[in-house]
PDB file of N, CA and C in Angstrom:
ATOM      1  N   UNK A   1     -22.105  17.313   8.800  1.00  0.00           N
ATOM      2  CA  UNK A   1     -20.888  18.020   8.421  1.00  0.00           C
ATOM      3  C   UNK A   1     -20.974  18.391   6.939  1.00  0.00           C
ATOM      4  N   UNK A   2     -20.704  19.419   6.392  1.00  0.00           N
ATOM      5  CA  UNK A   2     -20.255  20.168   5.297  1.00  0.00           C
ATOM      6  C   UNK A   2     -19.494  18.895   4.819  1.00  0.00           C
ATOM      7  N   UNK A   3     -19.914  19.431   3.175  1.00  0.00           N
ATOM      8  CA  UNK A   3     -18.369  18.990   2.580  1.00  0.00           C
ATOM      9  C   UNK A   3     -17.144  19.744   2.470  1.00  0.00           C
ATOM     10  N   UNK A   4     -16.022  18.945   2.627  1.00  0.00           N
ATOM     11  CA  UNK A   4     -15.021  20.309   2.081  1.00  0.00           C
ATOM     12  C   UNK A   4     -14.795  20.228   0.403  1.00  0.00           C
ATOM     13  N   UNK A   5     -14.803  21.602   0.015  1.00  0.00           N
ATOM     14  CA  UNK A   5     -15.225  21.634  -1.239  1.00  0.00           C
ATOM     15  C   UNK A   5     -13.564  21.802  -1.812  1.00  0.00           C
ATOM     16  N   UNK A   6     -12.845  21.097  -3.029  1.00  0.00           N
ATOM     17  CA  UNK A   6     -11.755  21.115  -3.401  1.00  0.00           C
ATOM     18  C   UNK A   6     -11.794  22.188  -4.558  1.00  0.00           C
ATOM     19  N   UNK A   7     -10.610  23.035  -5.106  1.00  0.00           N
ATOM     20  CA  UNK A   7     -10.906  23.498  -5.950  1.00  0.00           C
ATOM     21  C   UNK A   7     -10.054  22.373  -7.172  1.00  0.00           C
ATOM     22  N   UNK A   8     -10.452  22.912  -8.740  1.00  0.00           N
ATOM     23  CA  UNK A   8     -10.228  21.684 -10.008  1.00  0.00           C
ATOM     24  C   UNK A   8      -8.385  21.528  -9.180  1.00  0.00           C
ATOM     25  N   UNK A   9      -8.158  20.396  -9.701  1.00  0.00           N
ATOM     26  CA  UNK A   9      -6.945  19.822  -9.127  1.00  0.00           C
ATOM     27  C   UNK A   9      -6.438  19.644  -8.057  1.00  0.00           C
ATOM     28  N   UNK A  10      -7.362  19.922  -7.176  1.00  0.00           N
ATOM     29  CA  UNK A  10      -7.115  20.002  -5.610  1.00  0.00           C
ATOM     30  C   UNK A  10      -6.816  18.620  -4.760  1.00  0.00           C
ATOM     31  N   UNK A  11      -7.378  17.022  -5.455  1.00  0.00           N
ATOM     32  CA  UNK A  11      -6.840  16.475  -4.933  1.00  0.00           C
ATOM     33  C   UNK A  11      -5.681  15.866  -5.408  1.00  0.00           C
ATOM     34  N   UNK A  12      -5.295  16.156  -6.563  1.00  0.00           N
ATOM     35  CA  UNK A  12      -4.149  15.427  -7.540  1.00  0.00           C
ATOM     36  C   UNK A  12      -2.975  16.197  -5.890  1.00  0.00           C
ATOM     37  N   UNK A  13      -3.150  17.917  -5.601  1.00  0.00           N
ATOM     38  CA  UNK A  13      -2.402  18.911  -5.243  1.00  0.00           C
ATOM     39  C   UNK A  13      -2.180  17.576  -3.540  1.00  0.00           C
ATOM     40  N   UNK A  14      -3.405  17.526  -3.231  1.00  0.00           N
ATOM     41  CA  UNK A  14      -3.267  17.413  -1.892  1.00  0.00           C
ATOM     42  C   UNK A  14      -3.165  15.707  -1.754  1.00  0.00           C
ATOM     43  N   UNK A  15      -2.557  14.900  -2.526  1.00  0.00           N
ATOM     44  CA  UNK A  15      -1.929  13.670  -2.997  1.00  0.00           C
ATOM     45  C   UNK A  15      -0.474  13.648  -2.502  1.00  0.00           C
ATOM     46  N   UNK A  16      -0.024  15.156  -3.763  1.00  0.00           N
ATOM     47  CA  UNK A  16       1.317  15.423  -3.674  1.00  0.00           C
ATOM     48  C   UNK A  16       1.683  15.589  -2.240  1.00  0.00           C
ATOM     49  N   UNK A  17       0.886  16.464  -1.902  1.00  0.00           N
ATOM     50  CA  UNK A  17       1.276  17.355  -0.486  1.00  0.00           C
ATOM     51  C   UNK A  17       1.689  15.958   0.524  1.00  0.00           C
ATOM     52  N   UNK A  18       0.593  15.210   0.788  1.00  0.00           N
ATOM     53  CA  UNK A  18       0.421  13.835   1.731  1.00  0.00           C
ATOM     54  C   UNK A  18       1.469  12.652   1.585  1.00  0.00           C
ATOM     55  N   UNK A  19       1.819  12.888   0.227  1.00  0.00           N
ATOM     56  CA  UNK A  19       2.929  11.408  -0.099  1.00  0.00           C
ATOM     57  C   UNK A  19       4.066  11.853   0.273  1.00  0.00           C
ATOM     58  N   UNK A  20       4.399  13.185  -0.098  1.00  0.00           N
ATOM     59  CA  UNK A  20       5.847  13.534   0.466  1.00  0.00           C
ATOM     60  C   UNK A  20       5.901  13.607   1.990  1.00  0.00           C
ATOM     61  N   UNK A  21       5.139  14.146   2.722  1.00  0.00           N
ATOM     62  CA  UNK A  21       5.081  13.910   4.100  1.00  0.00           C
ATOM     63  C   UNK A  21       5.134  12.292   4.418  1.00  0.00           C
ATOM     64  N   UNK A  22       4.671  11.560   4.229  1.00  0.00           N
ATOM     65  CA  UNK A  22       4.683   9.920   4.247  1.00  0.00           C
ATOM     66  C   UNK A  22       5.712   9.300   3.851  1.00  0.00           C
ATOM     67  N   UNK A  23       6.216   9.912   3.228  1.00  0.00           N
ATOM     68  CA  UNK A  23       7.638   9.562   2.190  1.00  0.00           C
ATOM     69  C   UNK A  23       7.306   8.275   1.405  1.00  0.00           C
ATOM     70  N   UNK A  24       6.021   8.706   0.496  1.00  0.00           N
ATOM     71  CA  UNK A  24       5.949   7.375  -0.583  1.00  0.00           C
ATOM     72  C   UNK A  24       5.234   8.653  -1.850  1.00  0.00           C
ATOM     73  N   UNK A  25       6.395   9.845  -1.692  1.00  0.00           N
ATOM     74  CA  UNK A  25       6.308  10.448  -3.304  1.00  0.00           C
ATOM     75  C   UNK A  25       6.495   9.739  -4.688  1.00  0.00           C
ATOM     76  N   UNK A  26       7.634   8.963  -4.044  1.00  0.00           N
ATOM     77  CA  UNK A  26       8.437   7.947  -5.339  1.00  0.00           C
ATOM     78  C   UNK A  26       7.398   7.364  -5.934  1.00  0.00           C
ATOM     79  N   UNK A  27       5.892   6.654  -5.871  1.00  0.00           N
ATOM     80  CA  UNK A  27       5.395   5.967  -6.203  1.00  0.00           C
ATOM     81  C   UNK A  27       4.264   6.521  -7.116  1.00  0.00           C
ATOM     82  N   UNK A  28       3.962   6.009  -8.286  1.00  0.00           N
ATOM     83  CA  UNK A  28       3.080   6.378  -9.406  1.00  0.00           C
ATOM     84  C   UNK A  28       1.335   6.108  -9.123  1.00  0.00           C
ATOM     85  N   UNK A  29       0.951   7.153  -8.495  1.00  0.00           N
ATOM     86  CA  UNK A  29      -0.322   6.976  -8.072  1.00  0.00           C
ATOM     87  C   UNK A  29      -1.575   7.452  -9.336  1.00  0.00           C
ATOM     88  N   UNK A  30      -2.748   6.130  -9.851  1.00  0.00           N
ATOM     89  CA  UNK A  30      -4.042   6.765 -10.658  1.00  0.00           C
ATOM     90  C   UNK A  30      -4.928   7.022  -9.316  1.00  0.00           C
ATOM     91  N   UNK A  31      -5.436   8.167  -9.690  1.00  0.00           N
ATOM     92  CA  UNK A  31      -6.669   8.836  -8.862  1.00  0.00           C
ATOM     93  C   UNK A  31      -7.515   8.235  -8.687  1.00  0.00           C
ATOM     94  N   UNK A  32      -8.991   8.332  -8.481  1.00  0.00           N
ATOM     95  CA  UNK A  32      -9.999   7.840  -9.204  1.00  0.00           C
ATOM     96  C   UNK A  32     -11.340   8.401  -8.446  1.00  0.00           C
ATOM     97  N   UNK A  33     -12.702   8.954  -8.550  1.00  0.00           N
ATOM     98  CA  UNK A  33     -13.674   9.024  -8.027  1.00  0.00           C
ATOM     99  C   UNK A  33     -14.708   8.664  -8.556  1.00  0.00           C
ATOM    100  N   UNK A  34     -15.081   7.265  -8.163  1.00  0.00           N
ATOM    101  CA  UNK A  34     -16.322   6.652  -8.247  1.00  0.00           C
ATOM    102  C   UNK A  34     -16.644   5.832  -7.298  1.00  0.00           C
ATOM    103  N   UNK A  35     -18.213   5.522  -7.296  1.00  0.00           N
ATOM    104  CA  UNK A  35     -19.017   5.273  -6.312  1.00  0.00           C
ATOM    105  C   UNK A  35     -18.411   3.821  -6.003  1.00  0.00           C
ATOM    106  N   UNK A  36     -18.474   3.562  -4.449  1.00  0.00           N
ATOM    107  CA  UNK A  36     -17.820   2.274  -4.362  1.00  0.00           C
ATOM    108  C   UNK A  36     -18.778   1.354  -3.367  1.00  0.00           C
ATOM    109  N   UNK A  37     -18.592   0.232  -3.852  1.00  0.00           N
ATOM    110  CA  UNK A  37     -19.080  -0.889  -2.950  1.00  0.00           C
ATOM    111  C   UNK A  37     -19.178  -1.180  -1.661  1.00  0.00           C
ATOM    112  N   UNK A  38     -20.273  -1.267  -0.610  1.00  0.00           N
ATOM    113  CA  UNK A  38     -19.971  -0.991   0.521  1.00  0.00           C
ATOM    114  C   UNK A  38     -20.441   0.484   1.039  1.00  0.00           C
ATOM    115  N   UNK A  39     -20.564   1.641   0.357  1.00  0.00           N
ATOM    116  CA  UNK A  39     -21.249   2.471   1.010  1.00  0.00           C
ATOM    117  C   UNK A  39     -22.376   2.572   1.879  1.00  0.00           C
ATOM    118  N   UNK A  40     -22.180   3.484   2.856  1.00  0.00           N
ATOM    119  CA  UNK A  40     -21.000   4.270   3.693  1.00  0.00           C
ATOM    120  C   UNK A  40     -20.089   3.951   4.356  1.00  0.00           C
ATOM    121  N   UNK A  41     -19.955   2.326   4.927  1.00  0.00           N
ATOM    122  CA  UNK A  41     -18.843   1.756   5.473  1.00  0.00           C
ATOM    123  C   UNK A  41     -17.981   2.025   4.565  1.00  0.00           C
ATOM    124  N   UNK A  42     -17.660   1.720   3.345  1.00  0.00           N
ATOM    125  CA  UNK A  42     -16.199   1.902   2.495  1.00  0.00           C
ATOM    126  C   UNK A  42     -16.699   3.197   1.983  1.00  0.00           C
ATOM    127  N   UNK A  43     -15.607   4.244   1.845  1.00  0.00           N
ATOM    128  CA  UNK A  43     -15.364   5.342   1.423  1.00  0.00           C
ATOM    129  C   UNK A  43     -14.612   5.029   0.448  1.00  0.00           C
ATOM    130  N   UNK A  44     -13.813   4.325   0.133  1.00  0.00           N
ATOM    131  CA  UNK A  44     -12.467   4.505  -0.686  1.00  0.00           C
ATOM    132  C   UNK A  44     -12.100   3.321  -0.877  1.00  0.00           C
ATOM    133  N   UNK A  45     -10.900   3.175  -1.611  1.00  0.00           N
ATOM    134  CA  UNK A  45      -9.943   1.608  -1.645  1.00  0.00           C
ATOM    135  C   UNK A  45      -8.482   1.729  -2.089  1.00  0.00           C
ATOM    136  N   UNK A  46      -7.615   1.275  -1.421  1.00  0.00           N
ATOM    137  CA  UNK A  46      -6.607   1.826  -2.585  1.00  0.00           C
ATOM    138  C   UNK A  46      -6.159   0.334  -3.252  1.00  0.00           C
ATOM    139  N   UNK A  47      -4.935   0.073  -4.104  1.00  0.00           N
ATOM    140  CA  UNK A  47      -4.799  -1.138  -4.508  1.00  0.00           C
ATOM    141  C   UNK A  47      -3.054  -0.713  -4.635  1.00  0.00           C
ATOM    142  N   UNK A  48      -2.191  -0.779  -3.859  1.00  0.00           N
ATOM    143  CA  UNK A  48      -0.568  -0.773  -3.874  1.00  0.00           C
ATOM    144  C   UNK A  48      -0.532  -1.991  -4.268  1.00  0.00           C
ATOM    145  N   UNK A  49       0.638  -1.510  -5.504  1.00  0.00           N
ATOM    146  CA  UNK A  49       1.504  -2.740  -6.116  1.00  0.00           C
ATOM    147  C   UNK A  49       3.111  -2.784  -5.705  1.00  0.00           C
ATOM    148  N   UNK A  50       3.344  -2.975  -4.574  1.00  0.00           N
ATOM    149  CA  UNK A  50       4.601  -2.767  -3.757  1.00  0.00           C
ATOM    150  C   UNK A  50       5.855  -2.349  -4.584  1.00  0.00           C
ATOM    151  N   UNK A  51       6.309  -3.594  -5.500  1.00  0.00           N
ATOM    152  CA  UNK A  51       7.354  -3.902  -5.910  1.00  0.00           C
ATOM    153  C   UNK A  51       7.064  -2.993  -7.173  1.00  0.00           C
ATOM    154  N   UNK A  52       6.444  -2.616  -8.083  1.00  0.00           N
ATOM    155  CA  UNK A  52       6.373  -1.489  -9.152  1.00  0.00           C
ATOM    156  C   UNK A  52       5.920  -0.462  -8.416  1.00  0.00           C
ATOM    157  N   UNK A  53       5.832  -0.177  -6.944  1.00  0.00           N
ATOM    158  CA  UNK A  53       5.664   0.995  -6.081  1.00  0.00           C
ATOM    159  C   UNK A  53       4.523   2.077  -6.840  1.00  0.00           C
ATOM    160  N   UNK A  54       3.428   1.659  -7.288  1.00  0.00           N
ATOM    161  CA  UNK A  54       2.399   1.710  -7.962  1.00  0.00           C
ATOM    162  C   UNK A  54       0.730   1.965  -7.023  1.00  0.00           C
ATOM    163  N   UNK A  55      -0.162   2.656  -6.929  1.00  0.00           N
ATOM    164  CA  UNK A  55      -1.189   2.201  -6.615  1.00  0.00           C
ATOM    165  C   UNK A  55      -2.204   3.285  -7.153  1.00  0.00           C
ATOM    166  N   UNK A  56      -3.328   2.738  -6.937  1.00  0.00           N
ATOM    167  CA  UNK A  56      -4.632   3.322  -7.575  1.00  0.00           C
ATOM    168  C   UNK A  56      -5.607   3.678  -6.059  1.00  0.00           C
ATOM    169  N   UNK A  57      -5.627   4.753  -6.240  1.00  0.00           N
ATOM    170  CA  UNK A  57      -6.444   5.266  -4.684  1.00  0.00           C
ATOM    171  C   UNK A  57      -7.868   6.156  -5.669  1.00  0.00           C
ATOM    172  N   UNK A  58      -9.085   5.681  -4.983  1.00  0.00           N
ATOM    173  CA  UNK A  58     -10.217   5.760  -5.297  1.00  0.00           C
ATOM    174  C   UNK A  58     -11.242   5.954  -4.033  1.00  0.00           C
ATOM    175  N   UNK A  59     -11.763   7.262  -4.040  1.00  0.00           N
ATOM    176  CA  UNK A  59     -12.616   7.926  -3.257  1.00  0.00           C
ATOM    177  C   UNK A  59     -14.292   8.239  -3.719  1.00  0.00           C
ATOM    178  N   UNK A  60     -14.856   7.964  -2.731  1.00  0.00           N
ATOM    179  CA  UNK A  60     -16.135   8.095  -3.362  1.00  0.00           C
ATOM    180  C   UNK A  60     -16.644   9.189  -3.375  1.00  0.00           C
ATOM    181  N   UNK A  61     -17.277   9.606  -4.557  1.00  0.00           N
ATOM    182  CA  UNK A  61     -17.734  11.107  -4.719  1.00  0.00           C
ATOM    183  C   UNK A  61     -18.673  11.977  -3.472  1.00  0.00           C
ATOM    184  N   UNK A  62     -19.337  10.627  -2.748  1.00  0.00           N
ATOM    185  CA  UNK A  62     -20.173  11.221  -2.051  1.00  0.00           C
ATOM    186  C   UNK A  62     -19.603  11.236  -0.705  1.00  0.00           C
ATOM    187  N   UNK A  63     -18.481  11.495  -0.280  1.00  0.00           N
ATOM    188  CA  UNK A  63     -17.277  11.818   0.961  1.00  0.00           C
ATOM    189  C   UNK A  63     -17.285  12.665   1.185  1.00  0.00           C
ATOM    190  N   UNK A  64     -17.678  13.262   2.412  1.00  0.00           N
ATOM    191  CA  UNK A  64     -17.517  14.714   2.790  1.00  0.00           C
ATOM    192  C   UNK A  64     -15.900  15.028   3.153  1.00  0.00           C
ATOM    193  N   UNK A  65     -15.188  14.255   3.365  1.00  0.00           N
ATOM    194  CA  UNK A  65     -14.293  14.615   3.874  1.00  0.00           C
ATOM    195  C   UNK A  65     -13.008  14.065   3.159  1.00  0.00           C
ATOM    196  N   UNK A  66     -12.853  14.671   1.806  1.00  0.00           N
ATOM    197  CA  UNK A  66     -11.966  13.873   0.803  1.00  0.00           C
ATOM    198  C   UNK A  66     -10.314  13.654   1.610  1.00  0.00           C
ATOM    199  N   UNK A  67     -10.307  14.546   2.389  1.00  0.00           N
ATOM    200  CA  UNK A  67      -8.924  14.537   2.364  1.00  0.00           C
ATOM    201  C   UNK A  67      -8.958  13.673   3.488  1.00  0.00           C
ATOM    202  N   UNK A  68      -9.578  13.704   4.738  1.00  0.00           N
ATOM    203  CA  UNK A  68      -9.527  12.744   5.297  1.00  0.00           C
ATOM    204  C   UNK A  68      -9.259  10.911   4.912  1.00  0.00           C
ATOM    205  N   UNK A  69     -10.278  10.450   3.672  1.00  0.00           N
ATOM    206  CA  UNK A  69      -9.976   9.081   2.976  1.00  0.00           C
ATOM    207  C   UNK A  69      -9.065   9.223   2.321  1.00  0.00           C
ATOM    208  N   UNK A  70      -8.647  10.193   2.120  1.00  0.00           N
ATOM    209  CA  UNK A  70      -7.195  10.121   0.873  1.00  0.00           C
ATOM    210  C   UNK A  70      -6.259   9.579   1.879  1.00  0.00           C
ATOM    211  N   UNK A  71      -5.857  10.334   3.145  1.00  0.00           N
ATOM    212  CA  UNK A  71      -5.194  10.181   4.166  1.00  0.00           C
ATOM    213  C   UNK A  71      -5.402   8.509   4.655  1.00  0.00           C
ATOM    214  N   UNK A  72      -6.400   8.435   4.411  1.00  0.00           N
ATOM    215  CA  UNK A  72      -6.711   6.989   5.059  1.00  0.00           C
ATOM    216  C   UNK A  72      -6.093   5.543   4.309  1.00  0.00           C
ATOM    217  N   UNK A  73      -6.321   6.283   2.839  1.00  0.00           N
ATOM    218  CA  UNK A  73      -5.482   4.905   1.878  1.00  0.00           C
ATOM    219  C   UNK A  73      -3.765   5.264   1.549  1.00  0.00           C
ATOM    220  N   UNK A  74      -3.817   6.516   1.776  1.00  0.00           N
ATOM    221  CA  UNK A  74      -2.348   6.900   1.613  1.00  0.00           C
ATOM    222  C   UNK A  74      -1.446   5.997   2.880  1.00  0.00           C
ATOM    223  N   UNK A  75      -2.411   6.183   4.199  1.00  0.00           N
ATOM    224  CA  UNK A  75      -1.539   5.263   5.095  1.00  0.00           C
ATOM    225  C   UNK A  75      -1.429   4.225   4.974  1.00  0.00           C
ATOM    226  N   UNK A  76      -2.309   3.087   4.504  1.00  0.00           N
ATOM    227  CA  UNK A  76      -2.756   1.539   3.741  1.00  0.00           C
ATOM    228  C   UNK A  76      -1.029   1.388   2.962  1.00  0.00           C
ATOM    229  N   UNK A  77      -1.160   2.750   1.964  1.00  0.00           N
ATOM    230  CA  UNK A  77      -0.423   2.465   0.864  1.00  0.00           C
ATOM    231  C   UNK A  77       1.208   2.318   1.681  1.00  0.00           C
ATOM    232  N   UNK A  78       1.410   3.285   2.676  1.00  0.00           N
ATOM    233  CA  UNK A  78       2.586   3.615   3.119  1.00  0.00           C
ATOM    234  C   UNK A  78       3.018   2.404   4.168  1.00  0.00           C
ATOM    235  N   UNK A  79       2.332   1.572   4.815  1.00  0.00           N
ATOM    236  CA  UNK A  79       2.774   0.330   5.214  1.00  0.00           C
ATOM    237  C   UNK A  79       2.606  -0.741   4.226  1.00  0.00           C
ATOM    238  N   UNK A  80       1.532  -0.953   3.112  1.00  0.00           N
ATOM    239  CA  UNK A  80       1.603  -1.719   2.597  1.00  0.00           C
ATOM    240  C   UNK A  80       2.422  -2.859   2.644  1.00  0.00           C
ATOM    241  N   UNK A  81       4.182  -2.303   2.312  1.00  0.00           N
ATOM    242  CA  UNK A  81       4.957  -3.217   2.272  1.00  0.00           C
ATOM    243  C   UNK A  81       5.411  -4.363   4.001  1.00  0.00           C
ATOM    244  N   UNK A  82       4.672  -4.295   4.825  1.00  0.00           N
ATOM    245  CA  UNK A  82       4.596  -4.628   5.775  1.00  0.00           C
ATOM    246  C   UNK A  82       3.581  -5.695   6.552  1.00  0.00           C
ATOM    247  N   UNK A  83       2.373  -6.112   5.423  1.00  0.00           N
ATOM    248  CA  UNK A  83       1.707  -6.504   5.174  1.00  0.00           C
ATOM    249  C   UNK A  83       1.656  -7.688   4.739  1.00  0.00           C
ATOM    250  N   UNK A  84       1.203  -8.828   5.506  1.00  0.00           N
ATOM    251  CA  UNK A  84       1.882 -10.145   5.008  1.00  0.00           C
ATOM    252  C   UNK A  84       0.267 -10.488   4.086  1.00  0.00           C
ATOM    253  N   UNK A  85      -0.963 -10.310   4.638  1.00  0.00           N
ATOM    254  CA  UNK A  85      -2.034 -10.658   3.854  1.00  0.00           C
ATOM    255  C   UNK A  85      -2.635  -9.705   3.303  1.00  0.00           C
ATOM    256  N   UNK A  86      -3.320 -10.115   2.237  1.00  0.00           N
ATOM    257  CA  UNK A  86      -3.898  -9.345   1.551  1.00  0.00           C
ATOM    258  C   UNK A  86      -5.310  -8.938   1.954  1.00  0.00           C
ATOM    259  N   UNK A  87      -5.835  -9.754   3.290  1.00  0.00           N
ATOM    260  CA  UNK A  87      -7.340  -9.637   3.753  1.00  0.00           C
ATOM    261  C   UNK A  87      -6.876  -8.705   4.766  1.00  0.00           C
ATOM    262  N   UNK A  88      -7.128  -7.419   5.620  1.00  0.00           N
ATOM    263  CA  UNK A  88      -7.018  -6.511   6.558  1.00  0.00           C
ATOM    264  C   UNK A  88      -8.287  -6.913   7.587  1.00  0.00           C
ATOM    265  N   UNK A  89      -7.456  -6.623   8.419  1.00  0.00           N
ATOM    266  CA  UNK A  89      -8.025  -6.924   9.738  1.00  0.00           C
ATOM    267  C   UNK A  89      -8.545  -5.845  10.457  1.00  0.00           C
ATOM    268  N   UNK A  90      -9.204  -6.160  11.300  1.00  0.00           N
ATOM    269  CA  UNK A  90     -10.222  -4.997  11.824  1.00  0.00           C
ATOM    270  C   UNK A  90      -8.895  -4.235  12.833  1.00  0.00           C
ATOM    271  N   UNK A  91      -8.118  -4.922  13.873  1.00  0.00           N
ATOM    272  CA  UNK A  91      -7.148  -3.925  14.286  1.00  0.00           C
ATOM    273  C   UNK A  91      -6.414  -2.769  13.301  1.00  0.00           C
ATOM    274  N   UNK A  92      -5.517  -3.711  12.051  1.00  0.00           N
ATOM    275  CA  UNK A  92      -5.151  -2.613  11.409  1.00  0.00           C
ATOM    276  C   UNK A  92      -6.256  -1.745  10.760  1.00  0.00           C
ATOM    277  N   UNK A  93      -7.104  -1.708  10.427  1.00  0.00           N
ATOM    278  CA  UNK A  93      -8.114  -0.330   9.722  1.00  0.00           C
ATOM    279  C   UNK A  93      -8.531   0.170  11.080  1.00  0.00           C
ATOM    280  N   UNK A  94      -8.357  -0.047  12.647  1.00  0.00           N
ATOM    281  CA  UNK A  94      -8.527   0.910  13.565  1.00  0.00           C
ATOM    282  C   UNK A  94      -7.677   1.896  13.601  1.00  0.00           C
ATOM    283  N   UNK A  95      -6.052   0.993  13.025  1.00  0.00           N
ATOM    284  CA  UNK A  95      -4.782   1.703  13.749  1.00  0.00           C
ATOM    285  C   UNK A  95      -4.952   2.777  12.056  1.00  0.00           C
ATOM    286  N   UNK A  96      -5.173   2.317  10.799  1.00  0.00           N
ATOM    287  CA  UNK A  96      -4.985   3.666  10.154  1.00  0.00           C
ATOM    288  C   UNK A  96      -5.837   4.531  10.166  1.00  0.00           C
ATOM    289  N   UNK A  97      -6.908   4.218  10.909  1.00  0.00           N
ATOM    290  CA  UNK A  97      -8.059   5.455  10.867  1.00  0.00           C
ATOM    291  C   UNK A  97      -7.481   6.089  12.160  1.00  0.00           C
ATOM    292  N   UNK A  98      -6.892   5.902  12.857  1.00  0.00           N
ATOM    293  CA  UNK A  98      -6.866   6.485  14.642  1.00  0.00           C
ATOM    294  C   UNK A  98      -5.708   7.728  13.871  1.00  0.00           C
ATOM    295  N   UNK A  99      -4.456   7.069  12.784  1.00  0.00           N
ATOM    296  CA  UNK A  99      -3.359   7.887  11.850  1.00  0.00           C
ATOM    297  C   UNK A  99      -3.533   8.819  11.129  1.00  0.00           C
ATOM    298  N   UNK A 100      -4.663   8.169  10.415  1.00  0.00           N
ATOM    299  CA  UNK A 100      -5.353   9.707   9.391  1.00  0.00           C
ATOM    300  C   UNK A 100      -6.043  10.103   9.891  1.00  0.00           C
ATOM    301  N   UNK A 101      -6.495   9.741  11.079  1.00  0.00           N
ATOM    302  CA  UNK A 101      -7.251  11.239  11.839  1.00  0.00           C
ATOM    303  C   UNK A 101      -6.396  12.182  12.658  1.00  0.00           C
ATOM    304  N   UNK A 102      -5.451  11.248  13.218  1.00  0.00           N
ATOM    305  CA  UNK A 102      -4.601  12.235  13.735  1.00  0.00           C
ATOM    306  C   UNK A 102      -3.553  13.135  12.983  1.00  0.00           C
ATOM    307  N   UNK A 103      -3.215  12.886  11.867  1.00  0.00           N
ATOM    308  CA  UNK A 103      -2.650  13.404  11.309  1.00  0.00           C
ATOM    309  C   UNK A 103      -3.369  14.731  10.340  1.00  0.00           C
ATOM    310  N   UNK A 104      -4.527  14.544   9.871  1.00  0.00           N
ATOM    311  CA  UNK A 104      -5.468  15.428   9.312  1.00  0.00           C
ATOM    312  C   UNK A 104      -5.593  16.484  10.362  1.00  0.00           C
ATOM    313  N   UNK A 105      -6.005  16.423  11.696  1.00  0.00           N
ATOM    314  CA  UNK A 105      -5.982  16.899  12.433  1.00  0.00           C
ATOM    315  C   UNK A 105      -4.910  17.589  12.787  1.00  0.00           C
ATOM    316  N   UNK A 106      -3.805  17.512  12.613  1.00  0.00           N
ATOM    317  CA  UNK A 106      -2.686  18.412  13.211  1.00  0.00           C
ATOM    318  C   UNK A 106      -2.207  19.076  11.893  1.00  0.00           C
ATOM    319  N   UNK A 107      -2.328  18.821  10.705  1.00  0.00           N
ATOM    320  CA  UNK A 107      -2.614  19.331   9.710  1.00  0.00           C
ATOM    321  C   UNK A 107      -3.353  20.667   9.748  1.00  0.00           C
ATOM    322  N   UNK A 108      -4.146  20.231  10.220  1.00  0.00           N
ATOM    323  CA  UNK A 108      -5.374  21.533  10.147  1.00  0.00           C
ATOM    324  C   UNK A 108      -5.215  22.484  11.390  1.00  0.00           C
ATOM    325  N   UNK A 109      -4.483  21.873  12.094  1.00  0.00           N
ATOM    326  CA  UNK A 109      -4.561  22.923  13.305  1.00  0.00           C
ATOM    327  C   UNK A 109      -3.124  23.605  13.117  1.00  0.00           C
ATOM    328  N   UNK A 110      -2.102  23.111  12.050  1.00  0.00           N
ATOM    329  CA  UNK A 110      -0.798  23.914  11.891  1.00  0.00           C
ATOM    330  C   UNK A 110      -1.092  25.139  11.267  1.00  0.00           C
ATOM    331  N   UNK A 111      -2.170  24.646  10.394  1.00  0.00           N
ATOM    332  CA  UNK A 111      -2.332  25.664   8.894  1.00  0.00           C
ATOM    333  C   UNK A 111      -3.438  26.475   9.138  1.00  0.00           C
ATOM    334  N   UNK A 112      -4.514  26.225  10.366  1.00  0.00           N
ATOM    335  CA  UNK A 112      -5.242  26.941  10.511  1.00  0.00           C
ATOM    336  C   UNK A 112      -6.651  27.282   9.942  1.00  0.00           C
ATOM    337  N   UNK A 113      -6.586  25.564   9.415  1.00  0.00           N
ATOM    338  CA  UNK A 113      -8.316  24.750   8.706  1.00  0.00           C
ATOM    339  C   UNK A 113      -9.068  24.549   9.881  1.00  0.00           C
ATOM    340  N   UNK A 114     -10.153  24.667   9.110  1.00  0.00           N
ATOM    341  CA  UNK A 114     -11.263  24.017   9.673  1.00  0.00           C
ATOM    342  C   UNK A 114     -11.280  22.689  10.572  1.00  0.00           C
ATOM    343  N   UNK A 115     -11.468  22.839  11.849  1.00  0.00           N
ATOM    344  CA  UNK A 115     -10.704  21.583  12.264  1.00  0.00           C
ATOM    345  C   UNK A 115     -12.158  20.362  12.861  1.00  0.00           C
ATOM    346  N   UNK A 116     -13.124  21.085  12.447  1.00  0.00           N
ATOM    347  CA  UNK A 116     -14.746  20.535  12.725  1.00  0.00           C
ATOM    348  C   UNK A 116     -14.987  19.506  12.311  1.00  0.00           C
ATOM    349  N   UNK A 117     -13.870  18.680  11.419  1.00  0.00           N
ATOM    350  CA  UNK A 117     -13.754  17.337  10.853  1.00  0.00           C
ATOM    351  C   UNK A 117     -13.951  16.003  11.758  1.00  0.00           C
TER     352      UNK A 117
END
């Protein structure tokens, strides 16, 4: 698969776009793209700080599919508060990958993207 190529500010743009749909705009998100631990199993990480409604979402440069992992920690971030441990379990990272795929996906088929993801 291609990468999808962002243009400059494109994911700060498509952050915005994703949190308000999720309804966790309110919260003060740092970006970040660097290489992460675990590659290719980990793409990303995010780190929500619930109660200062805070988190740091970090994608690895070499992701073809940025918006897809953005989607993936944005959902992390958006239950977060629901979350009694801090270790994740293999059910929940099924149930947010099965979310941000489905949701990327109907995304792309509203707007009329590339849906080869």
């Amino acid at each position: 698969m291609a990468p999808r190529k962002l243009p400059r500010g494109g994911l700060r743009r498509l952050l915005q776009w994703w949190a308000a749909l999720l309804r966790i705009s309110d919260w003060d998100y740092t970006l970040k793209r660097e290489f992460v631990e675990g590659w290719p199993e980990t793409q990303g990480w995010c780190t929500p700080l619930v109660h200062g409604k805070e988190a740091v979402v970090c994608i690895d440069p070499r992701v073809q599919d940025v918006e897809l992992i953005l989607v993936h920690e944005l959902v992390h971030i958006a239950h977060s508060p629901l979350i009694k441990s801090r270790v994740q379990s293999i059910p929940e990272e099924n149930a947010v990958w099965a979310m941000a795929k489905a949701l990327v996906a109907l995304k792309r088929k509203a707007y009329g993207e590339d849906t080869a993801a």
